[in-house]
Protein backbone atom coordinates (compact mmCIF):
# COMPACT_ATOMS: atom_id res chain seq x y z
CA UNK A 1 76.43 182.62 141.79
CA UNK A 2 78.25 184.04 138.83
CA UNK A 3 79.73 186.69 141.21
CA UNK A 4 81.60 184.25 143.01
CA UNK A 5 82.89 182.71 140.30
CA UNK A 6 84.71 185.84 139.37
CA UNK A 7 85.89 186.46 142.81
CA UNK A 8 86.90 183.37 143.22
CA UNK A 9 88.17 183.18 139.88
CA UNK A 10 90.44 187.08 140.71
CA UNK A 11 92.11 185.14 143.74
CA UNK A 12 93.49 182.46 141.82
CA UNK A 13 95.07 184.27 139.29
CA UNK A 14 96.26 186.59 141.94
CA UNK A 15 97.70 183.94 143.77
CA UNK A 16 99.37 182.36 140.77
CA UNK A 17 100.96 185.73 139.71
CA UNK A 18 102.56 186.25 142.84
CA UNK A 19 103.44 182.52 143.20
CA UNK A 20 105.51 183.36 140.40
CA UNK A 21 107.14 186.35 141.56
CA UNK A 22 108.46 184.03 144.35
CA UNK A 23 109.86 181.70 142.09
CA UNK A 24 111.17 184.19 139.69
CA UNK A 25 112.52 185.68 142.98
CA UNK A 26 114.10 181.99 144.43
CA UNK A 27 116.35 182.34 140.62
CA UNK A 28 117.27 186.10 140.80
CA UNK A 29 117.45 187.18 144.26
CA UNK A 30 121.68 187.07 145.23
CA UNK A 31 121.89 185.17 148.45
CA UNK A 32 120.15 182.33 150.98
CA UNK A 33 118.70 184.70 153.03
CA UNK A 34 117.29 186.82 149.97
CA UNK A 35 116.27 184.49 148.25
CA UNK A 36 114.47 182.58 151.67
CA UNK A 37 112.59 185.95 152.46
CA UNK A 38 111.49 186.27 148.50
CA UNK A 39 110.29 182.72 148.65
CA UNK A 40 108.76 182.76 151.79
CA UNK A 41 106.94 185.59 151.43
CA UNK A 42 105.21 185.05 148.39
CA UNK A 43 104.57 181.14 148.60
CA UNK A 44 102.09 182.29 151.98
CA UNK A 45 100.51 184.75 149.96
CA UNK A 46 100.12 183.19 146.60
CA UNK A 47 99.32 179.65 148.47
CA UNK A 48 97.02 181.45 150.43
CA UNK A 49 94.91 183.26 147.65
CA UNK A 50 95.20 180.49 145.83
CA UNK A 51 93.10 178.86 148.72
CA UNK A 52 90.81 181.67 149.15
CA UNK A 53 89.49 181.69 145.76
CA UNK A 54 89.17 177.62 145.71
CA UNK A 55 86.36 178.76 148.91
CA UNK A 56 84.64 181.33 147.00
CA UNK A 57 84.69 178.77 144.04
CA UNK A 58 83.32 175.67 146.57
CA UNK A 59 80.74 177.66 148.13
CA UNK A 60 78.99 177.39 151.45
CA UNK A 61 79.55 172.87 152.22
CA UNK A 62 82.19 171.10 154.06
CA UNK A 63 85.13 171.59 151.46
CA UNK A 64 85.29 174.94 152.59
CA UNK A 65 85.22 175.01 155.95
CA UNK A 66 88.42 172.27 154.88
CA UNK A 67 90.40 175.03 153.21
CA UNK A 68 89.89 177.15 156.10
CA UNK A 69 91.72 174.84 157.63
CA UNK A 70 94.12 174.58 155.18
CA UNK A 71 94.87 177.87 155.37
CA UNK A 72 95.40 178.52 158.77
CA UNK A 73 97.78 176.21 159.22
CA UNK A 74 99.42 177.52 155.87
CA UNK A 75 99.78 180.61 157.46
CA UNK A 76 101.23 179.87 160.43
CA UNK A 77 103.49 177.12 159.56
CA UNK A 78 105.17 178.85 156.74
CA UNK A 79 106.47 182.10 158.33
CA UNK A 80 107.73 178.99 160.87
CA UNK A 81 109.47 177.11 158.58
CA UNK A 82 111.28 180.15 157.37
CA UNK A 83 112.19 181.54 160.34
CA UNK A 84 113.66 177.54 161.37
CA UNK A 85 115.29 177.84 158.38
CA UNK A 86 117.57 180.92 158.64
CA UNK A 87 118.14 180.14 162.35
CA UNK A 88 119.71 177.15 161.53
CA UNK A 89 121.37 178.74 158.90
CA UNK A 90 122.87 180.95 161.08
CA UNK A 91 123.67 178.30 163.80
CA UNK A 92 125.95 176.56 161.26
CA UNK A 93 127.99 179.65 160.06
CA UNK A 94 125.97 180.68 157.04
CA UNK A 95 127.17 184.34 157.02
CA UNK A 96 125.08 186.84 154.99
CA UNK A 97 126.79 188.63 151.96
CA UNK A 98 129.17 191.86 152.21
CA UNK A 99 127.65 195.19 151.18
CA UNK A 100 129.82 195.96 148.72
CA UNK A 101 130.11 199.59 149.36
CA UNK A 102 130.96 199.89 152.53
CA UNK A 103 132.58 196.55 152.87
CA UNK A 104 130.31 195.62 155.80
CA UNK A 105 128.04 192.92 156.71
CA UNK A 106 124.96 193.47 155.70
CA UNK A 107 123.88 193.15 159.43
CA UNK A 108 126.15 195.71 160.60
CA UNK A 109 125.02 198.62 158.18
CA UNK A 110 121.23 197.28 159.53
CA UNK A 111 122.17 196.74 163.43
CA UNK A 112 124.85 199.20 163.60
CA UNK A 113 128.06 198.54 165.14
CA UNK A 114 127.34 196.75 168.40
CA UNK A 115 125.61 193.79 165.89
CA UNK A 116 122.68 193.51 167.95
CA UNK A 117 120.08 195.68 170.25
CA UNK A 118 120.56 198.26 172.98
């Protein structure tokens, strides 16, 4: 179906235009944990309509029910690794950046004072 084709065809380009706002974002974004969120973020979503439209381009067979596959455990492994990633970054001292204008940690001015919940 020529339909598909287009659909298919809209979620690959989608997924390669915001797989380049992550890596455009992994250059220009200021710090680890920036630049971890930026990445992170887009690499499930443009990996994952990347994937989508390579189903709507395979069609109803095996292959797709594969990429189903592929992107399940896309999305949840991903979001994992990131989170693993700025725990461990955390573990071993990586501090975040100072807001410059109120010479704070940037997870005081967002947790408050105390530095964590209530």
């Amino acid at each position: 179906m020529i339909v598909l084709e287009f659909i298919g065809c809209f979620f690959l380009i989608a997924g390669a235009v915001f797989s380049m706002i992550g890596g455009l974002g992994l250059v220009r974004l200021p710090e680890f944990y920036s630049r971890m969120h930026g990445g992170g973020i887009t690499d499930t979503m443009g990996a994952g309509l990347i994937v989508i439209g390579l189903m709507f381009l395979a069609g109803p067979t095996l292959t797709t029910f594969k990429l189903f596959v592929i992107l399940f455990f896309l999305t949840v492994t991903s979001p994992s690794s990131c989170h693993a990633l700025a725990k461990s970054a955390i573990t071993h001292g990586l501090k975040p950046e100072l807001d410059v204008e109120n010479d704070t940690p940037l997870d005081e001015t967002i947790m408050g004072k105390e530095g964590g919940r209530t």
